[in-house]
Protein backbone atom coordinates (compact mmCIF):
# COMPACT_ATOMS: atom_id res chain seq x y z
CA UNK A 1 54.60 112.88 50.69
CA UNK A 2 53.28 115.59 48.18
CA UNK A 3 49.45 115.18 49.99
CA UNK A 4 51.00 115.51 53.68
CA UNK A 5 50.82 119.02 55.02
CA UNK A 6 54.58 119.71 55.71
CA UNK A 7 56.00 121.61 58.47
CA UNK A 8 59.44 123.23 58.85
CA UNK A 9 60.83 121.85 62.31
CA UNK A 10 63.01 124.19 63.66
CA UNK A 11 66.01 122.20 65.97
CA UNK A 12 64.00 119.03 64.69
CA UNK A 13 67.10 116.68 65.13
CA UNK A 14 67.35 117.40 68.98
CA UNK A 15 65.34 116.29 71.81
CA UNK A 16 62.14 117.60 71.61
CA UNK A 17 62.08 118.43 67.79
CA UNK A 18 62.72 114.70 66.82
CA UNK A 19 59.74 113.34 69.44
CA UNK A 20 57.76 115.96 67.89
CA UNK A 21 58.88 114.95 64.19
CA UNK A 22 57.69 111.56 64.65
CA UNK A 23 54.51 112.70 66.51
CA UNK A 24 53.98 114.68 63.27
CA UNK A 25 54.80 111.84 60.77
CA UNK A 26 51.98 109.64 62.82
CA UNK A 27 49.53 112.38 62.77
CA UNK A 28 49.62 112.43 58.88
CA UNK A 29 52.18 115.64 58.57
CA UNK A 30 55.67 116.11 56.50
CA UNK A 31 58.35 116.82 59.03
CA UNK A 32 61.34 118.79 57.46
CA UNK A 33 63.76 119.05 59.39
CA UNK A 34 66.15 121.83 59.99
CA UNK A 35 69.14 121.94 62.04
CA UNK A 36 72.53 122.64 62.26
CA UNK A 37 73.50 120.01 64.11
CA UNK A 38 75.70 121.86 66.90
CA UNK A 39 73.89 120.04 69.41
CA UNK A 40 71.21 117.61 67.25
CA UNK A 41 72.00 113.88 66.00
CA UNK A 42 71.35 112.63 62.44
CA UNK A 43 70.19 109.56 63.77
CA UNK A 44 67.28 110.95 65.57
CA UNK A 45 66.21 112.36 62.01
CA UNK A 46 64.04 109.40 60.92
CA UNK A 47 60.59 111.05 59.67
CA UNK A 48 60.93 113.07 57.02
CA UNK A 49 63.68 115.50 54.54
CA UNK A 50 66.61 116.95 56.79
CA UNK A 51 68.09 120.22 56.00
CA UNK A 52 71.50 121.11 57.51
CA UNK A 53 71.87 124.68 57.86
CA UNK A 54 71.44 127.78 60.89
CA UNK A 55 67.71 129.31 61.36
CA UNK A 56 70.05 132.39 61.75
CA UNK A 57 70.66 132.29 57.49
CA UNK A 58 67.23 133.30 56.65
CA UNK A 59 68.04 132.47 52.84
CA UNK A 60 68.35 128.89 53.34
CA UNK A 61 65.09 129.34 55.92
CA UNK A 62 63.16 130.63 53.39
CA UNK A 63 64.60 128.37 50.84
CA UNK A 64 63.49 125.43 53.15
CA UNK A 65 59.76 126.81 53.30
CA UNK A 66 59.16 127.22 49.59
CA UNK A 67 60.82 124.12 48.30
CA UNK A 68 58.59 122.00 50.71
CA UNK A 69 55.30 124.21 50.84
CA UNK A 70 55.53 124.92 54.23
CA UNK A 71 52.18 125.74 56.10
CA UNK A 72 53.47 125.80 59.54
CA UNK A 73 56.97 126.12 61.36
CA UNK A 74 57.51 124.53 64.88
CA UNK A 75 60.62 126.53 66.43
CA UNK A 76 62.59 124.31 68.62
CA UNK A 77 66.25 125.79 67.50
CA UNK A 78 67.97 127.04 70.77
CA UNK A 79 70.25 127.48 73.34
CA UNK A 80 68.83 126.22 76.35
CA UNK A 81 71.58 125.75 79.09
CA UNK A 82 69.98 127.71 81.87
CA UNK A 83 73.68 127.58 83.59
CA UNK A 84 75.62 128.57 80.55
CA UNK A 85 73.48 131.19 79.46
CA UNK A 86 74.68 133.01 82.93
CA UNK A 87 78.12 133.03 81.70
CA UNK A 88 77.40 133.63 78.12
CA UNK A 89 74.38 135.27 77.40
CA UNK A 90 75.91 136.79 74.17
CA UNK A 91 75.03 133.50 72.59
CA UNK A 92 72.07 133.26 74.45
CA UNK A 93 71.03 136.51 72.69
CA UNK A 94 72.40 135.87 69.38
CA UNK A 95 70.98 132.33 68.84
CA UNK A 96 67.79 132.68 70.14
CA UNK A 97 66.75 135.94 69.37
CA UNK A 98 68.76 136.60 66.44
CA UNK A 99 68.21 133.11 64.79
CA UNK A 100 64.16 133.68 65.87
CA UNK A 101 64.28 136.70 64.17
CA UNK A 102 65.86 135.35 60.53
CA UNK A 103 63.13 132.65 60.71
CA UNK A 104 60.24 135.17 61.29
CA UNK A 105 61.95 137.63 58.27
CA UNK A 106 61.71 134.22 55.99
CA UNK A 107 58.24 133.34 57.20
CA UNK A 108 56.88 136.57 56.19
CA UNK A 109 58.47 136.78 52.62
CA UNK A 110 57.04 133.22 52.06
CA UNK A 111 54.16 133.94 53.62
CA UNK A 112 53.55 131.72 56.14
CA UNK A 113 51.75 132.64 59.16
CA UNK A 114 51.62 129.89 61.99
CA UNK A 115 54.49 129.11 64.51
CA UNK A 116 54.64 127.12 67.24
CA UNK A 117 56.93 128.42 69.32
CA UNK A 118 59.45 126.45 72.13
CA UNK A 119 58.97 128.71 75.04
CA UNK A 120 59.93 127.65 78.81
CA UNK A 121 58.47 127.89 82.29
CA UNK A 122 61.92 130.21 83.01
CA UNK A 123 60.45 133.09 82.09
CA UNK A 124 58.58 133.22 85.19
CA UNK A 125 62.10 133.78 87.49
CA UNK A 126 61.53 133.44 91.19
CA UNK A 127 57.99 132.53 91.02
CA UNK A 128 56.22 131.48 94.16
CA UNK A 129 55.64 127.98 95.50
CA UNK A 130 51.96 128.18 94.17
CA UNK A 131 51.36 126.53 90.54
CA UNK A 132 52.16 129.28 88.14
CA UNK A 133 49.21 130.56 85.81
CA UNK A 134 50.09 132.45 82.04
CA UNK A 135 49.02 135.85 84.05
CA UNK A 136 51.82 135.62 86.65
CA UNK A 137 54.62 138.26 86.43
CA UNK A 138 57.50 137.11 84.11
CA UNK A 139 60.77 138.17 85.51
CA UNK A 140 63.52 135.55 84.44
CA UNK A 141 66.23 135.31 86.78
CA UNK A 142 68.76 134.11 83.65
CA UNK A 143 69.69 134.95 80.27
CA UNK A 144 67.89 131.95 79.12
CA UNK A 145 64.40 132.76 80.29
CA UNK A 146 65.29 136.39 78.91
CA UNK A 147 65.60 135.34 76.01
CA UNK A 148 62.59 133.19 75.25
CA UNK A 149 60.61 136.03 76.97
CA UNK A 150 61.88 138.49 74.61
CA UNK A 151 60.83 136.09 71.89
CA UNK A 152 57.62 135.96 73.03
CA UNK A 153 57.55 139.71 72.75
CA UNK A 154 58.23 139.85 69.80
CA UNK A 155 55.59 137.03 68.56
CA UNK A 156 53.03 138.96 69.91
CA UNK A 157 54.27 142.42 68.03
CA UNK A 158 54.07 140.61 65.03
CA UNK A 159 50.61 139.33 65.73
CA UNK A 160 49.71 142.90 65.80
CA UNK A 161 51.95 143.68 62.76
CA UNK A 162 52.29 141.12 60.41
CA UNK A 163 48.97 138.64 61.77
CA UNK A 164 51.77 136.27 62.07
CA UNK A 165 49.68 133.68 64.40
CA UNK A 166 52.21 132.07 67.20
CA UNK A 167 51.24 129.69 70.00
CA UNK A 168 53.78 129.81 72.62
CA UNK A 169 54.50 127.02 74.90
CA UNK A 170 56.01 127.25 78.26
CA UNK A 171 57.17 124.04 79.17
CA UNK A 172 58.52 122.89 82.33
CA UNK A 173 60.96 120.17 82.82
CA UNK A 174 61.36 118.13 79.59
CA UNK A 175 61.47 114.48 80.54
CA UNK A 176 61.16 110.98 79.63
CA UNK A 177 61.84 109.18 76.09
CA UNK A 178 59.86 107.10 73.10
CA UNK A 179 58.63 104.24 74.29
CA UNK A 180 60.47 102.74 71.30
CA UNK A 181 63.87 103.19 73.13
CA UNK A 182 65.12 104.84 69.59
CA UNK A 183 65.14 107.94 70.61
CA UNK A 184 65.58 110.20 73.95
CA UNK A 185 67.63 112.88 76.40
CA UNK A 186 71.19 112.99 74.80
CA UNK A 187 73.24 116.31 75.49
CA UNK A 188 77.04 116.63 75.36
CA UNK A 189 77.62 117.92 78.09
CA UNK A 190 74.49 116.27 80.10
CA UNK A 191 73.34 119.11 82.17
CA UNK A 192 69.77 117.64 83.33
CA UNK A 193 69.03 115.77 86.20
CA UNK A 194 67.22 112.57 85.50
CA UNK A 195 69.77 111.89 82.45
CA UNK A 196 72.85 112.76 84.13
CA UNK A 197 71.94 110.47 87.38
CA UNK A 198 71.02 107.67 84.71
CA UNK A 199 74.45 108.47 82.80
CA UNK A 200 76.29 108.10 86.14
CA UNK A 201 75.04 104.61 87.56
CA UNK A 202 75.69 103.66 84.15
CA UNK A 203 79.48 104.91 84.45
CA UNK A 204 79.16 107.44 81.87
CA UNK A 205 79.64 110.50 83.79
CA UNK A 206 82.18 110.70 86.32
CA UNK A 207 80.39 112.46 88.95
CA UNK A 208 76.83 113.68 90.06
CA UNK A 209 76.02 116.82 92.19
CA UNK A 210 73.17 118.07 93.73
CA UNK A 211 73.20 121.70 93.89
CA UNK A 212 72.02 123.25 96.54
CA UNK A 213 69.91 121.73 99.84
CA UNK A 214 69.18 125.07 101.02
CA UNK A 215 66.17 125.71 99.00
CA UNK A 216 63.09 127.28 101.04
CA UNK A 217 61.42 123.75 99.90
CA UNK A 218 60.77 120.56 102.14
CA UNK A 219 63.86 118.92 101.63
CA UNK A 220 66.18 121.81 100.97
CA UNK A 221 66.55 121.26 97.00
CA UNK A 222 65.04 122.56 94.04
CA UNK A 223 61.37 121.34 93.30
CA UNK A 224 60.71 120.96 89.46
CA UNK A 225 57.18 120.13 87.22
CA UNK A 226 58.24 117.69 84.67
CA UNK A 227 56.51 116.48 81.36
CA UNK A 228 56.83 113.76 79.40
CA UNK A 229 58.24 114.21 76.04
CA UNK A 230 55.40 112.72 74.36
CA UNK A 231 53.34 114.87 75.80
CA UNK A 232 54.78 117.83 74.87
CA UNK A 233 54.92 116.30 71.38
CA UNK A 234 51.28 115.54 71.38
CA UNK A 235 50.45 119.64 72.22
CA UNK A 236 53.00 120.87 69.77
CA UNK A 237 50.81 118.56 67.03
CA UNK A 238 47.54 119.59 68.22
CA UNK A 239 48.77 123.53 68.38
CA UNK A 240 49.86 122.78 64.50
CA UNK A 241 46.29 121.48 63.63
CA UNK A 242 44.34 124.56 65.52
CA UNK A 243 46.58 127.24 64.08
CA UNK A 244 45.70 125.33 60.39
CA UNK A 245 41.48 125.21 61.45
CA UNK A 246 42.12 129.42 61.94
CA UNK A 247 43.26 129.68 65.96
CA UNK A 248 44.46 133.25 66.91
CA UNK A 249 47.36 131.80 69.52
CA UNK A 250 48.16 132.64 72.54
CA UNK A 251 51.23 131.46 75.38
CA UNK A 252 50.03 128.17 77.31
CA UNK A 253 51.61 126.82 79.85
CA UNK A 254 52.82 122.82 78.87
CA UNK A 255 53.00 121.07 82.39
CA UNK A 256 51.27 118.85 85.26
CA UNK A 257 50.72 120.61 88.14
CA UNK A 258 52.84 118.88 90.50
CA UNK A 259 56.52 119.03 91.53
CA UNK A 260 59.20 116.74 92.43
CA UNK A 261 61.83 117.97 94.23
CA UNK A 262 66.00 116.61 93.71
CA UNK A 263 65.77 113.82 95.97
CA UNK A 264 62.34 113.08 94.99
CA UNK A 265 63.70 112.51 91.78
CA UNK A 266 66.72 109.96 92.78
CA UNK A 267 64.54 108.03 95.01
CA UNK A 268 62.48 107.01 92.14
CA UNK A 269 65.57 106.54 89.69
CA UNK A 270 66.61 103.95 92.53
CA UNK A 271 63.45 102.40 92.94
CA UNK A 272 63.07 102.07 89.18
CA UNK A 273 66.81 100.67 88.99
CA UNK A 274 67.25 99.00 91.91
CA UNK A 275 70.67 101.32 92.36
CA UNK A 276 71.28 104.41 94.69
CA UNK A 277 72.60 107.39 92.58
CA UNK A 278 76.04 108.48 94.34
CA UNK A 279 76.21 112.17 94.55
CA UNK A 280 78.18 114.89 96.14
CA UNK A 281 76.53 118.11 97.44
CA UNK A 282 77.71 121.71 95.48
CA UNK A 283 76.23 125.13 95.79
CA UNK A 284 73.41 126.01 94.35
CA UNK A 285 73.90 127.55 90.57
CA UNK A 286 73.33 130.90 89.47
CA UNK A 287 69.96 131.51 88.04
CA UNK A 288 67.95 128.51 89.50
CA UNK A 289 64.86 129.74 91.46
CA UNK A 290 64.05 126.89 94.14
CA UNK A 291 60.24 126.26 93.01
CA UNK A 292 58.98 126.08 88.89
CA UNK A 293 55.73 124.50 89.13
CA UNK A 294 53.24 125.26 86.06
CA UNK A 295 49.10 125.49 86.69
CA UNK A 296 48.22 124.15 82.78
CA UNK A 297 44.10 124.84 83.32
CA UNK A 298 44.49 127.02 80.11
CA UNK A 299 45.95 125.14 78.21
CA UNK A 300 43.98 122.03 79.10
CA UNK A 301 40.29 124.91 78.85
CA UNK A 302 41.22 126.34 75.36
CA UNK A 303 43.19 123.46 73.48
CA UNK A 304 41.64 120.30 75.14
CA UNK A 305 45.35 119.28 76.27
CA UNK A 306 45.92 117.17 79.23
CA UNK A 307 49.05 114.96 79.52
CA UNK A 308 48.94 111.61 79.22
CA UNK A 309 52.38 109.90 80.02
CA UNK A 310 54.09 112.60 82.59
CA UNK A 311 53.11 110.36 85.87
CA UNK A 312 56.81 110.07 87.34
CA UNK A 313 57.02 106.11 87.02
CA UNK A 314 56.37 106.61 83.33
CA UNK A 315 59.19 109.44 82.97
CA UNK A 316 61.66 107.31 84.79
CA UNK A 317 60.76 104.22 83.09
CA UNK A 318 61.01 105.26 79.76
CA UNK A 319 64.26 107.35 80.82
CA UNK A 320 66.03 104.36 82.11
CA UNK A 321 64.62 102.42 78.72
CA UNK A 322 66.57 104.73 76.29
CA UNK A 323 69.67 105.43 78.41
CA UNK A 324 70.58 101.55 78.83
CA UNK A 325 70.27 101.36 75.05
CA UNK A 326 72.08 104.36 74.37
CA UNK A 327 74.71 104.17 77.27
CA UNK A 328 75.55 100.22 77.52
CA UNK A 329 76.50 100.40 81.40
CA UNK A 330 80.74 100.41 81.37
CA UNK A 331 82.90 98.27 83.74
CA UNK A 332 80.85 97.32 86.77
CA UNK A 333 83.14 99.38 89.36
CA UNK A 334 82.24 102.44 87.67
CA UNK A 335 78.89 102.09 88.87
CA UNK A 336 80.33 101.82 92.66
CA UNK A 337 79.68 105.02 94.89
């Protein structure tokens, strides 16, 4: 691999970072990935060198960048539990900021100046139910959000700084899985919606709520934008390649357009599976705004980025793929209501 570019991946044996490590291994790149496998698999590391260690121990960071001849770092290592981060935004803090901070101190003593960096669509907060453009106010309404939006603040310092080039990405709802089945959505605990309905008809989760059907929305619940994984893949690949050719950055938004709201969302896991989802009803949780709905013109104008796979049949479809492979359904009155 010694004439493929490599690139440090960041969190590359999670959910995004491995789509996006074998997005980079077909697109002629050197994945390394580096993780500390808290919350990543080894067996989604299929593409390239694997590194176990914390972005927060900058030594082995910058270790990491010279042995491979890094030219370009995708940053994917989080916490990202928009729940948890409301009762323990100390780690929020400390392993997003703190660990993006290590990486950026390695980056600059190697001298590498191109990141692609994981933002989210929850910096925005409470936005309204209009598609949300990059100029909208960013007031996050949990740590999370906070977090990456301090992040971003700090990209942008160091633009000014250190030239340290960054294109931010603020995704939306992460969906989906390879088409390949091999890899996909696999968090312990599940905390998302389309895998944890999928993980309960299969009879791996003992209960599903909905939280909250009181929502200023149509139907009372929550109304998401949600991208394919492969998509957001393909955009962290192309950011990689303009950042190379001697792009200055910038913060794009990585979405469709359209929302989906909670029941939106079952009824098309039961048309796609031929099952209702059973659910019970809960309050709404702290720090979910009812409407996160991205406008991605910009992205779309600037980079030439449109999604490809993010229609909802194709989310579900290759959802339901990789959980059935990775969740054999258990004993058949488990998936009773």
């Amino acid at each position: 691999m010694a004439d493929q570019p490599s690139i440090l991946v960041t969190g590359g044996a999670g959910y995004i970072g491995s789509h996006c490590c074998k997005a980079l291994s077909e697109a002629g790149f050197n994945p390394v990935c580096f993780d500390n496998f808290s919350t990543g698999h080894s067996h989604f590391v299929k593409w390239g060198p694997v590194i176990k260690d914390d972005v927060r121990n900058t030594d082995a960071v910058l270790q990491a960048l010279r042995q491979h001849n890094v030219v370009a770092v995708m940053h994917f290592a989080a916490s990202s539990a928009v729940g948890e981060s409301v009762v323990n935004p100390e780690k929020y803090y400390a392993n997003n900021v703190g660990g993006t901070l290590s990486l950026l101190r390695a980056m600059r003593e190697y001298g590498c100046d191109r990141l692609v960096f994981s933002s989210t669509g929850a910096v925005y907060g409470d936005a309204s139910s209009e598609p949300i453009s990059e100029a909208a106010v960013c007031d996050p309404v949990n740590p999370y959000g906070a977090s990456k939006l301090m992040i971003e603040q700090i990209l942008k310092d160091y633009r000014t700084a250190y030239q340290l080039r960054s294109i931010c990405f603020r995704y939306f709802n992460a969906s989906g899985a390879d088409s390949s089945g091999d890899i996909g959505e696999l968090r312990d605990p599940e905390t998302h919606l389309i895998p944890r309905a999928m993980m309960r008809l299969l009879g791996h989760v003992p209960e599903f709520a909905v939280f909250g059907t009181d929502y200023d929305t149509p139907d009372g619940t929550a109304i998401r934008d949600y991208i394919h994984v492969n998509d957001l893949a393909a955009a962290h690949v192309l950011a990689v390649k303009v950042l190379i050719a001697g792009h200055a950055g910038g913060i794009y938004n990585l979405g469709t357009g359209s929302g989906y709201s909670v029941k939106e969302i079952l009824k098309n896991i039961s048309a796609e599976t031929a099952q209702d989802v059973p659910f019970v009803l809960k309050a709404r949780r702290a720090g979910d705004p009812p409407i996160l709905v991205a406008n991605p013109a910009a992205v779309e104008r600037e980079l030439g980025f449109k999604p490809r796979y993010s229609d909802l049949p194709t989310i579900i479809r290759s959802a339901w793929k990789w959980h059935r492979k990775a969740h054999p359904a258990r004993a058949a009155q488990s998936l009773q209501s």
